[in-house]
C-alpha atoms as a PDB file:
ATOM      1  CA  UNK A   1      36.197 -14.760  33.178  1.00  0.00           C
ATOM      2  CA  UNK A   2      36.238 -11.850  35.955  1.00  0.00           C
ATOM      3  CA  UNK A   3      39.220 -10.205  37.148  1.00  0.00           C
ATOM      4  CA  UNK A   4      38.886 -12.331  40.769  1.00  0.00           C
ATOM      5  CA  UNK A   5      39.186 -15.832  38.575  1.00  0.00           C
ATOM      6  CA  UNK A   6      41.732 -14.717  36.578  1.00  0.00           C
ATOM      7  CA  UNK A   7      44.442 -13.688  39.640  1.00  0.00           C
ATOM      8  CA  UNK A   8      43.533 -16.782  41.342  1.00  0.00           C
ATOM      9  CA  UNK A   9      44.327 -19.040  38.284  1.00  0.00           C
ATOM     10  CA  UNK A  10      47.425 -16.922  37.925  1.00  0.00           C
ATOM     11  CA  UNK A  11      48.078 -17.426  41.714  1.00  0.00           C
ATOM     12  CA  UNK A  12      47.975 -21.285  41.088  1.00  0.00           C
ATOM     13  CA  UNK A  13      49.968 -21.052  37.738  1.00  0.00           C
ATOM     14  CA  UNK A  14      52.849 -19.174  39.772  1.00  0.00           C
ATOM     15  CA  UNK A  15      52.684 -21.506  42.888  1.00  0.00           C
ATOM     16  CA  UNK A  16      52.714 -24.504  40.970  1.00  0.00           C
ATOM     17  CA  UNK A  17      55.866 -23.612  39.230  1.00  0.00           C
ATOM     18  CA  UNK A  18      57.504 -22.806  41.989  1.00  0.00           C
ATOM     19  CA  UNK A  19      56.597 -25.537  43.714  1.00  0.00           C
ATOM     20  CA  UNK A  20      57.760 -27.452  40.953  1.00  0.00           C
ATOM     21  CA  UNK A  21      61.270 -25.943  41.036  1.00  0.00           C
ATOM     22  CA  UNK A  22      62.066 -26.340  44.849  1.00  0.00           C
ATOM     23  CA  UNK A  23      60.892 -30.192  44.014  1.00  0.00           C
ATOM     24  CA  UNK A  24      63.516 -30.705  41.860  1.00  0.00           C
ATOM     25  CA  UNK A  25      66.148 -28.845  43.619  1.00  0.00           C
ATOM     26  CA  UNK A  26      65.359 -31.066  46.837  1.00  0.00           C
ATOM     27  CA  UNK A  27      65.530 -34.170  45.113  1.00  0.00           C
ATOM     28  CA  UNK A  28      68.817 -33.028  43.592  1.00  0.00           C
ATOM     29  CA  UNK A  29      70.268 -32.139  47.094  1.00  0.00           C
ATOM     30  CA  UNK A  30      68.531 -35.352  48.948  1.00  0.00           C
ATOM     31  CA  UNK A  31      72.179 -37.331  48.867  1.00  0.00           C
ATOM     32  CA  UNK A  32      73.179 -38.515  52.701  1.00  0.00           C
ATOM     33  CA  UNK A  33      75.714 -36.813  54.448  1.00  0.00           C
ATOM     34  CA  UNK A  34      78.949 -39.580  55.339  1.00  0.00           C
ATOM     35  CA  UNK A  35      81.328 -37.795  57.732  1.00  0.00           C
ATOM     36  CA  UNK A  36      84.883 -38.563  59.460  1.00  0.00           C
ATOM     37  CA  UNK A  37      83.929 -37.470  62.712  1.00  0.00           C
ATOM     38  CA  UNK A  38      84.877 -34.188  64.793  1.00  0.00           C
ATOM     39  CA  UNK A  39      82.512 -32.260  66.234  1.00  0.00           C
ATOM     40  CA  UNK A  40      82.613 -29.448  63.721  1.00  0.00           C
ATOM     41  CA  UNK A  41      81.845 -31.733  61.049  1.00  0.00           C
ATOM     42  CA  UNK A  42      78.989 -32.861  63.414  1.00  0.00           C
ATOM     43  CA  UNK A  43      77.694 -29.586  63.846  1.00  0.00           C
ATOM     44  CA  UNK A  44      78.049 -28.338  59.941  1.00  0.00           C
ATOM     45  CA  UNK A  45      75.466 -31.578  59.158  1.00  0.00           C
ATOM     46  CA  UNK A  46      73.544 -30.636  62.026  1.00  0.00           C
ATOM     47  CA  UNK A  47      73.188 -27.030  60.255  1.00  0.00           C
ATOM     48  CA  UNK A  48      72.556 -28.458  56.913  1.00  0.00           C
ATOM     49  CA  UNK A  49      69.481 -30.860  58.319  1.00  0.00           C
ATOM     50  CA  UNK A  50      68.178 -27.903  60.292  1.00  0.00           C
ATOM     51  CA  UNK A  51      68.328 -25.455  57.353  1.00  0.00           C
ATOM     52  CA  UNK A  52      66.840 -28.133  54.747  1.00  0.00           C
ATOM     53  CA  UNK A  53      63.756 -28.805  57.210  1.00  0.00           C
ATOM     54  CA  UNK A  54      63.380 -24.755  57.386  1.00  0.00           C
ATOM     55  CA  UNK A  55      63.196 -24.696  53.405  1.00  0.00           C
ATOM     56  CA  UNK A  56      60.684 -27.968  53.831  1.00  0.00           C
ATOM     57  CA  UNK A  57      58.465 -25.894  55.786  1.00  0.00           C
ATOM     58  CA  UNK A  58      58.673 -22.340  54.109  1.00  0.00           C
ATOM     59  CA  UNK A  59      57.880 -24.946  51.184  1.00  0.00           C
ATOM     60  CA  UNK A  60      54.934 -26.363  53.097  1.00  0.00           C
ATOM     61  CA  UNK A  61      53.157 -22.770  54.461  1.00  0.00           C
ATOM     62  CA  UNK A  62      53.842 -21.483  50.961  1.00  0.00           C
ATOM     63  CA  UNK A  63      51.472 -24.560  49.689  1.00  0.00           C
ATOM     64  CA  UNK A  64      49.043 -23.097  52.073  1.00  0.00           C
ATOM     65  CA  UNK A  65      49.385 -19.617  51.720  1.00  0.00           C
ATOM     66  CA  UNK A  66      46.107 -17.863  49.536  1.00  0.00           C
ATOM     67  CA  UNK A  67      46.819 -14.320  50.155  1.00  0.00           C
ATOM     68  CA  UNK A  68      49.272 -12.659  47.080  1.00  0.00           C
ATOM     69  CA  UNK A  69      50.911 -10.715  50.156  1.00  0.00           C
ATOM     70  CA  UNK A  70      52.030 -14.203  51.995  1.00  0.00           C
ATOM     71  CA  UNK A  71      52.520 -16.339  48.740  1.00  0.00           C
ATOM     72  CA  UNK A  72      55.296 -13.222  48.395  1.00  0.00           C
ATOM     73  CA  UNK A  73      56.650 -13.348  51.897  1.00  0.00           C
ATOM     74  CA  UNK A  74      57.201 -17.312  51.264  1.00  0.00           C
ATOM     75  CA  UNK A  75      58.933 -17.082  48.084  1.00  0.00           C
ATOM     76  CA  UNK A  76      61.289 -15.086  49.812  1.00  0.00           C
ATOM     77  CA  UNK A  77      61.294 -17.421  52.761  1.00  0.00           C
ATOM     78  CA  UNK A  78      61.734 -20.443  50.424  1.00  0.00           C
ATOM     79  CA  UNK A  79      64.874 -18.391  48.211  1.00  0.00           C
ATOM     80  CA  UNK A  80      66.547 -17.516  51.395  1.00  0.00           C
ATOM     81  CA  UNK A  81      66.301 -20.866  53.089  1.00  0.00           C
ATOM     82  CA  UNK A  82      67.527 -22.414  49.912  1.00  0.00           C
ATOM     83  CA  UNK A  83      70.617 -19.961  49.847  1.00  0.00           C
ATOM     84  CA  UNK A  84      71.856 -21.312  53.332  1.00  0.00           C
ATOM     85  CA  UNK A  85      71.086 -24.495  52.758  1.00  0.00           C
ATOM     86  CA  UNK A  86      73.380 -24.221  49.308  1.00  0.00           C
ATOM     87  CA  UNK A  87      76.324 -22.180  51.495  1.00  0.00           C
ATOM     88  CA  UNK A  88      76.149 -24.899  54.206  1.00  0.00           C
ATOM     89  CA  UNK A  89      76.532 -27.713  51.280  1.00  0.00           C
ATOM     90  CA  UNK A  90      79.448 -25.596  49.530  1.00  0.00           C
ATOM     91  CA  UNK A  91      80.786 -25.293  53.116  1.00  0.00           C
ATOM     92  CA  UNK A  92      80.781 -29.058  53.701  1.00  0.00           C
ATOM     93  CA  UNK A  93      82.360 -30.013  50.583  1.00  0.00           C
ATOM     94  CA  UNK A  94      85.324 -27.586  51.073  1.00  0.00           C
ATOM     95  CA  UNK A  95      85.873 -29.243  55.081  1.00  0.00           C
ATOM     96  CA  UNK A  96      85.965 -32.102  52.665  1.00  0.00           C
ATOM     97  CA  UNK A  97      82.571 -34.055  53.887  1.00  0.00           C
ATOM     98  CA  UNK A  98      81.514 -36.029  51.592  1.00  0.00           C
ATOM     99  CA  UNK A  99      78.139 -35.315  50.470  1.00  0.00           C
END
């Protein structure tokens, strides 16, 4: 097996397992938001929809990516995404949404 064939398999490998990971963690954090009202309750979920469709599509263009450069710049994407959207959770639970 040449060099080429071997990073590209190892590419995969790496995506794969990722990918794997931020499927889990979705399906972990895909509970419905129930609120009381107000409007900064309205605007926290609003925050917390917008920043889980950002991680959806860092998740997405990281599926597509082929370069080792880009695959890079999405996992970071995809981590820092996932960070807000855990803080804006965290957040919610302590206005005392329930989540």
């Amino acid at each position: 097996m040449d060099l080429n064939a071997q990073k590209t398999q190892s590419v995969k490998l790496l995506k794969n397992t990722i990918l794997s990971k931020i499927n889990s963690l979705l399906k972990e954090r895909s509970e419905t938001i129930c609120t009381y009202g107000g409007s900064d309750n309205e605007d926290l979920i609003e925050s917390i929809n917008d920043a889980k469709k950002e991680w959806l599509s860092a998740k997405n263009n990281f599926e597509h990516a082929v370069e080792s450069d880009i695959i890079d710049y999405y996992i970071y994407q995809i981590k820092a995404y996932q960070t807000r959207y855990e803080h804006l959770l965290k957040k919610a639970k302590e206005k005392g949404i329930s989540i």
